[in-house]
Structures are given as structure tokens and as C-alpha cells.
PDB file of N, CA and C in Angstrom:
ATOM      1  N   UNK A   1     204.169  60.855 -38.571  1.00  0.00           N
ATOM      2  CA  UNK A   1     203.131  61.592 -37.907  1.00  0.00           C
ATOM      3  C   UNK A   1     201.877  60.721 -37.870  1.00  0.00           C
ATOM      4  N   UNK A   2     201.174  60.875 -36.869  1.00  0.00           N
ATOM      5  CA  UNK A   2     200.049  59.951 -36.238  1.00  0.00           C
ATOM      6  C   UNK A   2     198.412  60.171 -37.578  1.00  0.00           C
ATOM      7  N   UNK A   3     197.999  59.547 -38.098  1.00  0.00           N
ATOM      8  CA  UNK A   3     196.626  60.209 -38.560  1.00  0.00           C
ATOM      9  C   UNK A   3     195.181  59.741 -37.588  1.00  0.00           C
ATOM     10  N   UNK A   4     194.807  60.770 -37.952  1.00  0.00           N
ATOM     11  CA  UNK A   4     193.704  60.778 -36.974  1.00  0.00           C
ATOM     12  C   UNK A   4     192.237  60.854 -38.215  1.00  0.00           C
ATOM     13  N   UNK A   5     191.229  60.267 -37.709  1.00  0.00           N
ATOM     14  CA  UNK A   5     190.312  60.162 -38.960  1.00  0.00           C
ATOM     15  C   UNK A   5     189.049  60.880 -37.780  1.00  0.00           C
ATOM     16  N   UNK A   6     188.354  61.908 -38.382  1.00  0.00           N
ATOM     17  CA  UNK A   6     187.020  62.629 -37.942  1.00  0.00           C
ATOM     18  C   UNK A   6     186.029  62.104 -38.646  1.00  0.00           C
ATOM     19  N   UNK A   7     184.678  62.642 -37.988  1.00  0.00           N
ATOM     20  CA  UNK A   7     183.962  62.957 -38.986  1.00  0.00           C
ATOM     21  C   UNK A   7     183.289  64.347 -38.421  1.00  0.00           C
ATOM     22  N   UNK A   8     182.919  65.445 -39.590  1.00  0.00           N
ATOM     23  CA  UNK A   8     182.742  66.700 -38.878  1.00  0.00           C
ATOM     24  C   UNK A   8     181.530  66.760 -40.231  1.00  0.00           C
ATOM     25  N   UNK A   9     180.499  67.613 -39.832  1.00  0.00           N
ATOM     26  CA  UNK A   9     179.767  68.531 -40.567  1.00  0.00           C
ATOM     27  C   UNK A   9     179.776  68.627 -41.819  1.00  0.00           C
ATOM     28  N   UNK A  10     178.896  68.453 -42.884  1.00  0.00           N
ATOM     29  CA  UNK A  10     179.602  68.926 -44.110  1.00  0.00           C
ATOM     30  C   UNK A  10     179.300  70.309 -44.147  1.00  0.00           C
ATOM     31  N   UNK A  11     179.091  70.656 -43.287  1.00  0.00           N
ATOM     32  CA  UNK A  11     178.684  72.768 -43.493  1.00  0.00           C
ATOM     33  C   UNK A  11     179.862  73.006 -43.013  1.00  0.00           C
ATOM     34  N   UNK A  12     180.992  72.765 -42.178  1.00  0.00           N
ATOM     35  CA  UNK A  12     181.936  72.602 -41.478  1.00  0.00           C
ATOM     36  C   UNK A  12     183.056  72.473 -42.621  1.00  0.00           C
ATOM     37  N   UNK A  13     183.089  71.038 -43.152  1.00  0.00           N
ATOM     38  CA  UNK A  13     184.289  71.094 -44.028  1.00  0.00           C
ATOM     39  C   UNK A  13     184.071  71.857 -45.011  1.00  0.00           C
ATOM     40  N   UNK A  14     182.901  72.649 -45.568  1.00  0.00           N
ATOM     41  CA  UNK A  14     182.919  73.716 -46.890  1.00  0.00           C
ATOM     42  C   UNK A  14     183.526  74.660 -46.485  1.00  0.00           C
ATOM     43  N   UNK A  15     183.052  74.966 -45.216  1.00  0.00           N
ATOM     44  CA  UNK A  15     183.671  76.579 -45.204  1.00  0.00           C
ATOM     45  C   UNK A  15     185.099  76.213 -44.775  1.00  0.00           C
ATOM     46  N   UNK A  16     185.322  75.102 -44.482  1.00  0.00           N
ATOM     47  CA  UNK A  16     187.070  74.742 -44.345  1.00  0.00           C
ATOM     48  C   UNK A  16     187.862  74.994 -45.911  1.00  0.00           C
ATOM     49  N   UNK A  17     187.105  74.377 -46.811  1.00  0.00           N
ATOM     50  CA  UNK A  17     187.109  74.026 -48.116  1.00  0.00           C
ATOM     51  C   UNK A  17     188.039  75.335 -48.679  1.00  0.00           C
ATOM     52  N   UNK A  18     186.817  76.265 -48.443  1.00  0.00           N
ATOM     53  CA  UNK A  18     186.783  77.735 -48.797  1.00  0.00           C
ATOM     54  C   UNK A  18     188.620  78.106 -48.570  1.00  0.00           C
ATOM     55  N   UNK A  19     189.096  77.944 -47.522  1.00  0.00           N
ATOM     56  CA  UNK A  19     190.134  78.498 -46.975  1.00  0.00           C
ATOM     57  C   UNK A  19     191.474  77.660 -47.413  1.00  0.00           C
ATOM     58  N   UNK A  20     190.903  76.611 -48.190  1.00  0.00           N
ATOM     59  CA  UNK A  20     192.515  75.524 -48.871  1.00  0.00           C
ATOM     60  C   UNK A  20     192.648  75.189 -50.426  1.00  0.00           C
ATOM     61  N   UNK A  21     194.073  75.922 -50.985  1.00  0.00           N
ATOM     62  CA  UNK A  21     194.157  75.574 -52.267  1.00  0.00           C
ATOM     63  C   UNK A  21     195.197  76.740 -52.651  1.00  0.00           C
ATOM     64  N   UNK A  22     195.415  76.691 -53.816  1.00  0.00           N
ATOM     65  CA  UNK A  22     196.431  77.896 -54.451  1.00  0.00           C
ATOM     66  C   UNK A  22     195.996  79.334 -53.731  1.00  0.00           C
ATOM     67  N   UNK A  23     196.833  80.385 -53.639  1.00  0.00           N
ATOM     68  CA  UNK A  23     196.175  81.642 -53.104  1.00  0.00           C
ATOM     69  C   UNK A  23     195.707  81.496 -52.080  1.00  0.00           C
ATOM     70  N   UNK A  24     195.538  80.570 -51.432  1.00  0.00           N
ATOM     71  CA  UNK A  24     194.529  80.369 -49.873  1.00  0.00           C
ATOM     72  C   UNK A  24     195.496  80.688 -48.674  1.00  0.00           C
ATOM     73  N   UNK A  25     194.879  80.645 -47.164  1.00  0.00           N
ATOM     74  CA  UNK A  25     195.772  80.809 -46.622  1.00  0.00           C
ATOM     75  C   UNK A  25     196.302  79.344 -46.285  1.00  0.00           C
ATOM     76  N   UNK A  26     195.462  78.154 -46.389  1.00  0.00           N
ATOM     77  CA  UNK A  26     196.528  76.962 -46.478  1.00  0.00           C
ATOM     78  C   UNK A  26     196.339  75.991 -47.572  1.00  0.00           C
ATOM     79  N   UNK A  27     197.502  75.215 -46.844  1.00  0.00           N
ATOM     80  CA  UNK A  27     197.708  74.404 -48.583  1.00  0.00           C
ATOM     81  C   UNK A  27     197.216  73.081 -48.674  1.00  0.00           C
ATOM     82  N   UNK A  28     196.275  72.477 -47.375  1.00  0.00           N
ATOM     83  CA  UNK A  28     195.825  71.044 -47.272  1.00  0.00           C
ATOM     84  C   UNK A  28     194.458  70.990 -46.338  1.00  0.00           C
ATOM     85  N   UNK A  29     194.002  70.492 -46.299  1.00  0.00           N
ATOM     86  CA  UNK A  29     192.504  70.380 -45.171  1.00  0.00           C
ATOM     87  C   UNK A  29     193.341  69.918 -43.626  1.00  0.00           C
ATOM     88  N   UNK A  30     194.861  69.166 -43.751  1.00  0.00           N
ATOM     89  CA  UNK A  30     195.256  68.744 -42.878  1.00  0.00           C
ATOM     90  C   UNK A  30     196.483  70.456 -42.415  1.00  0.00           C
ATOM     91  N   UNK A  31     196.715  70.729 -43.214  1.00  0.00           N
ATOM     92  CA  UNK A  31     197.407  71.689 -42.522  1.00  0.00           C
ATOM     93  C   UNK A  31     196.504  72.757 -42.110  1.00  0.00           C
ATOM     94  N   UNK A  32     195.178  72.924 -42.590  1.00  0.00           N
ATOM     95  CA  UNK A  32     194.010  74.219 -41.935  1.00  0.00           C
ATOM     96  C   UNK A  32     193.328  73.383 -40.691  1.00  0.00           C
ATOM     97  N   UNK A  33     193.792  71.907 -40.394  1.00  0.00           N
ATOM     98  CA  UNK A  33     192.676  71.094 -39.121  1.00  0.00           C
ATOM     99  C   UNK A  33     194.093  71.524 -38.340  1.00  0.00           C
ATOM    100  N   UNK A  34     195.479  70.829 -38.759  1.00  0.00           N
ATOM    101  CA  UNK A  34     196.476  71.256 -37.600  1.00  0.00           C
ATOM    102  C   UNK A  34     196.602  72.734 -36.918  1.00  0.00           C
ATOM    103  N   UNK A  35     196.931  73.883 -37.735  1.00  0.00           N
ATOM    104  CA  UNK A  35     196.687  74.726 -37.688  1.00  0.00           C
ATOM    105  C   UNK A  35     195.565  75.558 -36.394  1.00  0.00           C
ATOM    106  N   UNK A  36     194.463  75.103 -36.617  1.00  0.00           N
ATOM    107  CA  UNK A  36     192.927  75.348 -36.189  1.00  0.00           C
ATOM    108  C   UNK A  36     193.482  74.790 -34.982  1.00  0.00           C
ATOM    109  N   UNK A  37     193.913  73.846 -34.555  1.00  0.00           N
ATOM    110  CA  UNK A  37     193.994  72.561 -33.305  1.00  0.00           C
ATOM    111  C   UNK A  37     194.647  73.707 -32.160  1.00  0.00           C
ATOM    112  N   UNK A  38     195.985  74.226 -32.744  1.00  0.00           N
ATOM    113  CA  UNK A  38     197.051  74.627 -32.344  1.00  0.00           C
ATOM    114  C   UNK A  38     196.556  75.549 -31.853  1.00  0.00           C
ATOM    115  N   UNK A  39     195.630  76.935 -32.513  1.00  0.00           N
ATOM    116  CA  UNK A  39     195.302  78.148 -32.195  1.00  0.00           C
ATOM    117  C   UNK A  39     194.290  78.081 -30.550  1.00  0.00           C
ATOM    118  N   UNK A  40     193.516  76.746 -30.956  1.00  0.00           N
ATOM    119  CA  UNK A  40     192.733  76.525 -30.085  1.00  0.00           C
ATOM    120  C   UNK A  40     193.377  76.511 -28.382  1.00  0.00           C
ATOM    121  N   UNK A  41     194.091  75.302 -28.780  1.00  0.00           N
ATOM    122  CA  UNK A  41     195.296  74.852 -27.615  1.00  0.00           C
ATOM    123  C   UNK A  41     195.531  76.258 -27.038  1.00  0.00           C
ATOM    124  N   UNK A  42     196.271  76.629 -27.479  1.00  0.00           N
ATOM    125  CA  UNK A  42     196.936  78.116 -27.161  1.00  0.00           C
ATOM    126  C   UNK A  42     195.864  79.349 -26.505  1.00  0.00           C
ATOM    127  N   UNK A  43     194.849  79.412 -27.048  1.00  0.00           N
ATOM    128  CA  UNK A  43     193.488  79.950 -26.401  1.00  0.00           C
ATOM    129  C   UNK A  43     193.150  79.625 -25.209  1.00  0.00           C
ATOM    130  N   UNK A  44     192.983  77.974 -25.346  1.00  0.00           N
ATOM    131  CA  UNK A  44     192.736  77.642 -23.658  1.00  0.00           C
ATOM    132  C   UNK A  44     194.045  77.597 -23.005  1.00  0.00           C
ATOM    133  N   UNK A  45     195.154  77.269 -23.359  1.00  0.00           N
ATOM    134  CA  UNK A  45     196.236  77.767 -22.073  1.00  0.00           C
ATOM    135  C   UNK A  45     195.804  79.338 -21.702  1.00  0.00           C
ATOM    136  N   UNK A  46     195.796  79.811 -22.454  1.00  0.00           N
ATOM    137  CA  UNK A  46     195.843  81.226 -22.318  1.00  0.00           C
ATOM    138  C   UNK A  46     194.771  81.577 -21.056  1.00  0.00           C
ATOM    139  N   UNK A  47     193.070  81.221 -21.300  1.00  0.00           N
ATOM    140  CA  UNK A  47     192.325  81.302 -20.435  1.00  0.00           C
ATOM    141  C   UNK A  47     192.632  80.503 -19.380  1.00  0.00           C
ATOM    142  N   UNK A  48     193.341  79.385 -19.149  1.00  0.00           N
ATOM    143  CA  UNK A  48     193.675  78.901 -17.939  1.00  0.00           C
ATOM    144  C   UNK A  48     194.737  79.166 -17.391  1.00  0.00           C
ATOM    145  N   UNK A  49     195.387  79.924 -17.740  1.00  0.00           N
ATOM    146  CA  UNK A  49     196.751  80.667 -17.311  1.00  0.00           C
ATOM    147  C   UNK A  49     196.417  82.104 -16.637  1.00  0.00           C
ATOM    148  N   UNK A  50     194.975  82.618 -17.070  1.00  0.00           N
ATOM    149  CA  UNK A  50     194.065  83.723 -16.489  1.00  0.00           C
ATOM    150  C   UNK A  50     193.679  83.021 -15.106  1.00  0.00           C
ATOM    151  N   UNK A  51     193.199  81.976 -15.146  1.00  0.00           N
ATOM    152  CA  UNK A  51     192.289  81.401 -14.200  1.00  0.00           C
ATOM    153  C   UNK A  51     193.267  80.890 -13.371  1.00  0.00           C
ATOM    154  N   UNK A  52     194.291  80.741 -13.426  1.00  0.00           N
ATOM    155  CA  UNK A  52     195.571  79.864 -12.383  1.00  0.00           C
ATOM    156  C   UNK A  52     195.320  78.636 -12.654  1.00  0.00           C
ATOM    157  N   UNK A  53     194.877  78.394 -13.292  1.00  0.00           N
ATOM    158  CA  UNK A  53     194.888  76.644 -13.856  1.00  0.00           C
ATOM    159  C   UNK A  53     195.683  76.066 -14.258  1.00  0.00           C
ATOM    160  N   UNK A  54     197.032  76.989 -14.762  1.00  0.00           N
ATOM    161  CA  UNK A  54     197.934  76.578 -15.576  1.00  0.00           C
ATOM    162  C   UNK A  54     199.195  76.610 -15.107  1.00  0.00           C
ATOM    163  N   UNK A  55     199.742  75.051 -14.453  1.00  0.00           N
ATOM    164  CA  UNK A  55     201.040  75.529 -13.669  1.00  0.00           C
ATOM    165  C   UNK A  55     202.038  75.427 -14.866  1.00  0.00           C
ATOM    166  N   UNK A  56     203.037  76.067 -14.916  1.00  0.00           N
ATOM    167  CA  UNK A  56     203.989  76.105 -15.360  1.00  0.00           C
ATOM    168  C   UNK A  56     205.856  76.334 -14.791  1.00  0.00           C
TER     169      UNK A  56
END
């Protein structure tokens, strides 16, 4: 798998922070950035699939 290196916010990665570890809902900063990526993706197909933007 490809790595990709950011740089984001540190107000950004805390409240990422918040959401990764035992009990959390994920288990890596890389599986809550993949995760996050995916939902996004799927959002904008979605609005461009509203808009006819989206051939399929």
C-alpha cells in the first residue's frame, strides 16, 4: 500500500487523536485518515450523482 505523508493542523490531528486507541472507534490515525477519505469520496459521488455529474 502506497504512503502518503500530510501535514494537517495540530487542532485537526487532536480531535483525530481523540477518536484512536483501545475502545475507540479506530485503531490507527491511518485507519481514521483512510476511513474519513472514503466517507468523503462517497459524499461527493453521491452529490454528483444528484447533479448528473456522475456517469456510470
Amino acid at each position: 500500500m502506497p504512503k502518503v505523508s500530510v501535514e494537517i493542523p495540530q487542532e485537526l490531528l487532536n480531535d483525530l487523536n481523540r477518536h484512536v486507541g483501545d475502545n475507540k472507534k479506530f485503531v490507527s490515525q491511518s485507519d481514521a485518515i483512510r476511513t474519513s477519505i472514503r466517507k468523503m469520496l462517497d459524499m461527493m459521488d453521491d452529490i454528483d450523482r444528484r447533479r448528473g455529474r456522475l456517469n456510470e
